[in-house]
C-alpha atoms as a PDB file:
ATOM      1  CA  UNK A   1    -147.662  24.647-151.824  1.00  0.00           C
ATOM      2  CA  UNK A   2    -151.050  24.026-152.574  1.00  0.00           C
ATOM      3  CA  UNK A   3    -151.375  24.270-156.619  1.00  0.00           C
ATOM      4  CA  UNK A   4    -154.133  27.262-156.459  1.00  0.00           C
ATOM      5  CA  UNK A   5    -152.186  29.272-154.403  1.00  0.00           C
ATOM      6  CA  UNK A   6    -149.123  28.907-156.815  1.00  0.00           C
ATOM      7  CA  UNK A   7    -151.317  29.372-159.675  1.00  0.00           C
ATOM      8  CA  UNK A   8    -152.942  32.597-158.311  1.00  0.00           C
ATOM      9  CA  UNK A   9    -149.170  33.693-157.126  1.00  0.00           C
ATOM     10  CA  UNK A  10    -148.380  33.273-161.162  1.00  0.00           C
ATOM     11  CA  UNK A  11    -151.285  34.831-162.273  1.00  0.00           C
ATOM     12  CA  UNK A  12    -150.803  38.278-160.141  1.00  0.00           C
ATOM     13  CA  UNK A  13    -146.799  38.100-160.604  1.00  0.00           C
ATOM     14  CA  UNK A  14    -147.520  38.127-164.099  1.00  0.00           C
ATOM     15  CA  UNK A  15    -150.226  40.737-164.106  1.00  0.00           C
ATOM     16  CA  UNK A  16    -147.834  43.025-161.758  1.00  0.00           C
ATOM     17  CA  UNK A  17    -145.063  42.736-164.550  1.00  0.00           C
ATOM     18  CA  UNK A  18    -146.999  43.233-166.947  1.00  0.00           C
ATOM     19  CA  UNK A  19    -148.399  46.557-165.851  1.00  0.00           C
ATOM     20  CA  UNK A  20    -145.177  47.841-164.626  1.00  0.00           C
ATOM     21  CA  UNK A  21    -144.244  48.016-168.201  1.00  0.00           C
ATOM     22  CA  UNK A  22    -145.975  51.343-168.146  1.00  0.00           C
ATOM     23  CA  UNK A  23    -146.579  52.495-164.839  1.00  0.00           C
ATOM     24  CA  UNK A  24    -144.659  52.576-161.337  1.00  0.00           C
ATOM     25  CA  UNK A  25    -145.347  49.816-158.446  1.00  0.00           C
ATOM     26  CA  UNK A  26    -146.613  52.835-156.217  1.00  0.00           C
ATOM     27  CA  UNK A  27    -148.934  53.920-158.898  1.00  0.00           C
ATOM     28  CA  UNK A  28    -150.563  50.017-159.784  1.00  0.00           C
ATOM     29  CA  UNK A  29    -153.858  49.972-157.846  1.00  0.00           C
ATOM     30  CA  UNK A  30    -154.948  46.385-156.144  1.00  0.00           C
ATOM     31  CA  UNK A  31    -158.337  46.261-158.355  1.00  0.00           C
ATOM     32  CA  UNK A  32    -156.064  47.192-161.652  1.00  0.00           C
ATOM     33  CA  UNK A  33    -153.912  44.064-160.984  1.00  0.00           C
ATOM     34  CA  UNK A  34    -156.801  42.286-159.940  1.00  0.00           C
ATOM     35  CA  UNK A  35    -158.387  43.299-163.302  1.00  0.00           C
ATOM     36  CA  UNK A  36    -155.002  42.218-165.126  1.00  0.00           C
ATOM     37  CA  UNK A  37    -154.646  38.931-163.598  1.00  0.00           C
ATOM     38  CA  UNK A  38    -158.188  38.004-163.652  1.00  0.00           C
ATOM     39  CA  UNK A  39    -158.710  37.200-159.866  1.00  0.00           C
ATOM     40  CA  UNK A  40    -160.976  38.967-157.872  1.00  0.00           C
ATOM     41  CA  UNK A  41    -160.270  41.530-154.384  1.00  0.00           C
ATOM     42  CA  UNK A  42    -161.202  38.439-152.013  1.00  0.00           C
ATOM     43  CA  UNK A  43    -158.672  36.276-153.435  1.00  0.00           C
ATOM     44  CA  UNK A  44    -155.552  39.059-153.330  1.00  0.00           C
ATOM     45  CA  UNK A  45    -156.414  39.601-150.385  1.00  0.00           C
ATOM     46  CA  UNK A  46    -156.109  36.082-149.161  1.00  0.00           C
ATOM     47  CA  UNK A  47    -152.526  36.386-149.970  1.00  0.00           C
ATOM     48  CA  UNK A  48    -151.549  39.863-149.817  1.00  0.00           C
ATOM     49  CA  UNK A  49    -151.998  42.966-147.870  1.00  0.00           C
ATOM     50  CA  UNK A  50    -151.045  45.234-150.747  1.00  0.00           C
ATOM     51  CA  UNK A  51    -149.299  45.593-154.124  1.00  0.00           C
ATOM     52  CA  UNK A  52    -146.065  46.139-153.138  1.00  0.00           C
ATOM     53  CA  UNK A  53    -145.902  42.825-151.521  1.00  0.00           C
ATOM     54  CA  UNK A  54    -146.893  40.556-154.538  1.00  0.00           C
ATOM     55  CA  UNK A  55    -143.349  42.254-156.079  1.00  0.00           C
ATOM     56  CA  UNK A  56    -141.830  41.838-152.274  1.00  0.00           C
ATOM     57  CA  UNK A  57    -142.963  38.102-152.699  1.00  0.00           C
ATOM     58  CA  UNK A  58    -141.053  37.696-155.835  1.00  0.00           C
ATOM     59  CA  UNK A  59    -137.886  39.239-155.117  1.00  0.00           C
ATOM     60  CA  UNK A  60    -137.753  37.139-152.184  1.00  0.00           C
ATOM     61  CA  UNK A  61    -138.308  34.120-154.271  1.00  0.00           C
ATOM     62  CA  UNK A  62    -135.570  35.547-156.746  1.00  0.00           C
ATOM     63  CA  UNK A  63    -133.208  35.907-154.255  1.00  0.00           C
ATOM     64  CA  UNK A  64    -133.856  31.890-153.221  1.00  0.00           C
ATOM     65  CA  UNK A  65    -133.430  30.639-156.334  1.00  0.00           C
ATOM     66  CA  UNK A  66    -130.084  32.588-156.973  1.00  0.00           C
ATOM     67  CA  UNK A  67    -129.140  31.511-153.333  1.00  0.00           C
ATOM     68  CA  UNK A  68    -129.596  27.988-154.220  1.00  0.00           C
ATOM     69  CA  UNK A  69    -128.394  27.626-158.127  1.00  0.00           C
ATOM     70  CA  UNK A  70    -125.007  29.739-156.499  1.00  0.00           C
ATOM     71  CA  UNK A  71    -124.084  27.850-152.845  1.00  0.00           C
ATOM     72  CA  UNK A  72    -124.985  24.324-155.826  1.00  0.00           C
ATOM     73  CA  UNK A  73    -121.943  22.642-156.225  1.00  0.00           C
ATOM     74  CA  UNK A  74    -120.470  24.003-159.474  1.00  0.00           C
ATOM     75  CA  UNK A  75    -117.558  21.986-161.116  1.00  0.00           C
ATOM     76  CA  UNK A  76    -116.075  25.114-162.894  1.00  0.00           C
ATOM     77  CA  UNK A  77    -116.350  29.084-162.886  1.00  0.00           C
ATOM     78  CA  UNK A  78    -118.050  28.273-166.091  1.00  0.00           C
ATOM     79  CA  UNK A  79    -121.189  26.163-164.685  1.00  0.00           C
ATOM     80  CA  UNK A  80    -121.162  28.584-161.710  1.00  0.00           C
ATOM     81  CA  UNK A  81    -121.731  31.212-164.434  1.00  0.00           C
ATOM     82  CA  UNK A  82    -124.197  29.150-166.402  1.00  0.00           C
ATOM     83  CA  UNK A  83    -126.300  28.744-163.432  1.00  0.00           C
ATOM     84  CA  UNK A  84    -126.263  32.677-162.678  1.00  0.00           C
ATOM     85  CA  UNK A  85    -127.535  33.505-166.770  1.00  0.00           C
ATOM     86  CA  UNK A  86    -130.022  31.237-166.583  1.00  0.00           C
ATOM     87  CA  UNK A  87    -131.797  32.383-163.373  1.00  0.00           C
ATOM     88  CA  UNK A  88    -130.952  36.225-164.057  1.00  0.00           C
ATOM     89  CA  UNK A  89    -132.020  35.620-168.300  1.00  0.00           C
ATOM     90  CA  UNK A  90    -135.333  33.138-167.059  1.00  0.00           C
ATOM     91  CA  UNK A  91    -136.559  36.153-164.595  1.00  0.00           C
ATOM     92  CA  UNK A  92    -135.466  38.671-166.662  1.00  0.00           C
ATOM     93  CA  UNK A  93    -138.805  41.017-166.126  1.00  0.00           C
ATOM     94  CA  UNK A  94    -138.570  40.918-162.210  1.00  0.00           C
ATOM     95  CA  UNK A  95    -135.002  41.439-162.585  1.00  0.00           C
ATOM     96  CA  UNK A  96    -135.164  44.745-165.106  1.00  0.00           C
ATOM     97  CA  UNK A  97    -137.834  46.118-162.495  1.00  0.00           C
ATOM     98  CA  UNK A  98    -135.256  46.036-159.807  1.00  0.00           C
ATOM     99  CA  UNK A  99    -132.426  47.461-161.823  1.00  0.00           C
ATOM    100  CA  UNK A 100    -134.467  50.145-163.504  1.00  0.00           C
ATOM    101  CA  UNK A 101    -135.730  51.397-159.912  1.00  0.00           C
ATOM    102  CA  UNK A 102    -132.714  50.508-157.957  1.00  0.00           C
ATOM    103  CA  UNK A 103    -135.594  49.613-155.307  1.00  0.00           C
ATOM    104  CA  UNK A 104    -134.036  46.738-154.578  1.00  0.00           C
ATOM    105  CA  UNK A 105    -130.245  46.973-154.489  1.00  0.00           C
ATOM    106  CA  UNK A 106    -129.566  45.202-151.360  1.00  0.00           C
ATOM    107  CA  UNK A 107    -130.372  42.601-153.706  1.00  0.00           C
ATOM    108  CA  UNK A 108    -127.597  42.941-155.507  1.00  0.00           C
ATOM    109  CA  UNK A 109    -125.526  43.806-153.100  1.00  0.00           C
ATOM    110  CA  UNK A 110    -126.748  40.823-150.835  1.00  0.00           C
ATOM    111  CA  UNK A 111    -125.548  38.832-154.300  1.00  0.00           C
ATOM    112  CA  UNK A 112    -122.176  40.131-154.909  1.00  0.00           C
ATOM    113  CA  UNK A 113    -121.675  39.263-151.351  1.00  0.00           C
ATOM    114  CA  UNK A 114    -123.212  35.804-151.882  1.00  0.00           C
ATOM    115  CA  UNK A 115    -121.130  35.486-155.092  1.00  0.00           C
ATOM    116  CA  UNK A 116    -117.756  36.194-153.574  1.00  0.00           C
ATOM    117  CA  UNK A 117    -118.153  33.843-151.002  1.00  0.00           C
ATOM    118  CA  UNK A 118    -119.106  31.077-153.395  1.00  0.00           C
ATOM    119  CA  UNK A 119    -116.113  31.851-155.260  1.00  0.00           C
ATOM    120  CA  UNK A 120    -113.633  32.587-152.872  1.00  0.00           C
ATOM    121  CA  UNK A 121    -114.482  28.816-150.967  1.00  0.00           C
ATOM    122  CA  UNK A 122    -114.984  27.134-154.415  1.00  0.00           C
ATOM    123  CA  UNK A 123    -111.436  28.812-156.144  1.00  0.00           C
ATOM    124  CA  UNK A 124    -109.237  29.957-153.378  1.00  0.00           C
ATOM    125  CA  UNK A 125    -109.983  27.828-150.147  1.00  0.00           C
ATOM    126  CA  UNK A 126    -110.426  29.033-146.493  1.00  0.00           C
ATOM    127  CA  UNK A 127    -107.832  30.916-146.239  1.00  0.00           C
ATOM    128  CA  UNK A 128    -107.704  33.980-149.326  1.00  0.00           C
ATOM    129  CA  UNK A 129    -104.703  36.009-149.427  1.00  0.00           C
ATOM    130  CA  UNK A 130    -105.761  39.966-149.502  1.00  0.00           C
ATOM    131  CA  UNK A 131    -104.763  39.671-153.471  1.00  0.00           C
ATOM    132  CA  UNK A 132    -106.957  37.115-153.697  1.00  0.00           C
ATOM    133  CA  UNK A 133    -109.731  38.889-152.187  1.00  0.00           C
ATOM    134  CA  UNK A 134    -109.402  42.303-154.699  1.00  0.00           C
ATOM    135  CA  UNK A 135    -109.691  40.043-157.393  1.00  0.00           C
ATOM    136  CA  UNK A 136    -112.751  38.401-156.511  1.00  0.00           C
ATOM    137  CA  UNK A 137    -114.224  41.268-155.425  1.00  0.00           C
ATOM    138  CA  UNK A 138    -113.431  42.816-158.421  1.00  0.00           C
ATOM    139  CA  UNK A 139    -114.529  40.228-161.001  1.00  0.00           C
ATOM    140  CA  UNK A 140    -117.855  39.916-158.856  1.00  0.00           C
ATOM    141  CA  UNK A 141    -118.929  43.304-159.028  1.00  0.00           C
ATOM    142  CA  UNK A 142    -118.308  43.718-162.502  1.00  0.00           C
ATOM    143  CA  UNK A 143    -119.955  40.422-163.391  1.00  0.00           C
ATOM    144  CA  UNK A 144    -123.133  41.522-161.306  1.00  0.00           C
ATOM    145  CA  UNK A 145    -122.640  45.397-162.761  1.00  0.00           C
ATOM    146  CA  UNK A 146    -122.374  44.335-166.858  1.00  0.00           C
ATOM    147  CA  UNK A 147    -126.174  42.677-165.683  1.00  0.00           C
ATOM    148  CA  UNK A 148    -127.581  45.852-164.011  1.00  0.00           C
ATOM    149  CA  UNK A 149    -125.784  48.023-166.783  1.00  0.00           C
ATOM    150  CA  UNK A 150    -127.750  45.887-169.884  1.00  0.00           C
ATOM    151  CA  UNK A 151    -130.624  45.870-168.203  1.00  0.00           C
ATOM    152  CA  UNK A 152    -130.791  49.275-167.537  1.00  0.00           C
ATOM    153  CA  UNK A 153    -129.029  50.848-170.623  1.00  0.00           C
ATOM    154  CA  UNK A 154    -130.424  50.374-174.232  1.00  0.00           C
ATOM    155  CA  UNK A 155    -129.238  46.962-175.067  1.00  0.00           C
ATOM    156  CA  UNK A 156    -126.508  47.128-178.079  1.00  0.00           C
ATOM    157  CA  UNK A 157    -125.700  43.153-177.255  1.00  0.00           C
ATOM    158  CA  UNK A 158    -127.767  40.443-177.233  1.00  0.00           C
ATOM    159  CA  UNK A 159    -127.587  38.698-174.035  1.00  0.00           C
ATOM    160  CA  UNK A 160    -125.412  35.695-175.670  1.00  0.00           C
ATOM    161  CA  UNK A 161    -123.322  37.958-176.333  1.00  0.00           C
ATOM    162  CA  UNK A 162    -123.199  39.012-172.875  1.00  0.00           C
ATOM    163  CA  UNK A 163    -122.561  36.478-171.674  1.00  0.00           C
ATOM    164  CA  UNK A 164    -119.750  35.396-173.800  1.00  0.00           C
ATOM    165  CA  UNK A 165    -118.020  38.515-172.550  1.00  0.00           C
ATOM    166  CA  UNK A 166    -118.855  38.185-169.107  1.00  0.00           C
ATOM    167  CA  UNK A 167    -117.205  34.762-169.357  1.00  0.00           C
ATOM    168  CA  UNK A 168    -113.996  35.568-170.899  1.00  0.00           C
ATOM    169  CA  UNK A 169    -113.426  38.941-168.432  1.00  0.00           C
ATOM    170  CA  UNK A 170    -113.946  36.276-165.568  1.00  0.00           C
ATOM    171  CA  UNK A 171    -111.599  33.861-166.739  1.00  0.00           C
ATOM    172  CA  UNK A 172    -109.083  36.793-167.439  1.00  0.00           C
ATOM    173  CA  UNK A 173    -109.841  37.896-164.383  1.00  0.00           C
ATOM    174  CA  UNK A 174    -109.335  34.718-162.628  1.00  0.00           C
ATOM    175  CA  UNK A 175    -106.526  34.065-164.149  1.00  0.00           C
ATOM    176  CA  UNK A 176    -104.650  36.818-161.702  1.00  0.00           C
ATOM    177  CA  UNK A 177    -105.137  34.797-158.746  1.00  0.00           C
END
């Protein structure tokens, strides 16, 4: 991608975030993010057709990158969980948004779903018993829900800490297949 484009991308992803600290998507007018991210009407609307697509831009982006650091060959539950913190923890803004507004919860579901499969080929093999299955499913969701739930609850852990716990609940969880 040409290094303008990215760089005017960045500039009106960051602007969008930035506003929707204190104000809803539906409510953040084209020449306010404009304003924000220092690029003029022309330019947006080079790339975009509206506001709600420079956030529909991201999440798809979002959901790439977690596609890709997940289906990665992981050696251990433990990398595979590394690789999920860092992604969730290094778009942590884009992420909140979507938790806060549940706008985007196929997201998350599409996850989970992406999740268990990883999981199930990477710890069980083709062929999972049912009891196998319940388990994953079980430590996936809750994985994904402690994320949504700090995000969108006051934070009384720091988000080492959170991911501390979430690694010892999946290993004891694990640990039942």
């Amino acid at each position: 991608m040409d290094p303008r484009v990215q760089r005017t991308q960045q500039a009106l992803r960051t602007a969008l975030f930035q506003l929707l600290e204190t104000q809803a998507l539906n409510d953040i007018t084209v020449t306010r993010l404009c304003q924000t991210a220092g690029i003029n009407r022309r330019t947006f609307y080079i790339h975009y057709q509206n506001v709600t697509e420079v956030f529909t831009d991201y999440e798809t982006e979002l959901a790439a990158q977690l596609r890709a650091g997940i289906t990665a060959q992981h050696p251990d539950v433990d990398s595979l969980l590394a690789t999920v913190n860092t992604i969730l923890f290094s778009n942590f803004k884009g992420f909140r948004y979507l938790c806060l507004n549940r706008q985007a919860q196929h997201l998350i579901d599409d996850l989970k779903q992406l999740l268990l499969t990883v999981m199930t080929e990477q710890l069980v093999g083709p062929q999972p018993t049912p009891a196998q299955i319940v388990v994953l499913q079980y430590t996936v969701a809750g994985l994904l829900d402690s994320y949504v739930a700090w995000v969108v609850q006051p934070r009384t852990v720091d988000f080492d800490v959170l991911m501390a716990m979430n690694k010892q609940l999946v290993h004891r969880s694990l640990a039942l297949l």
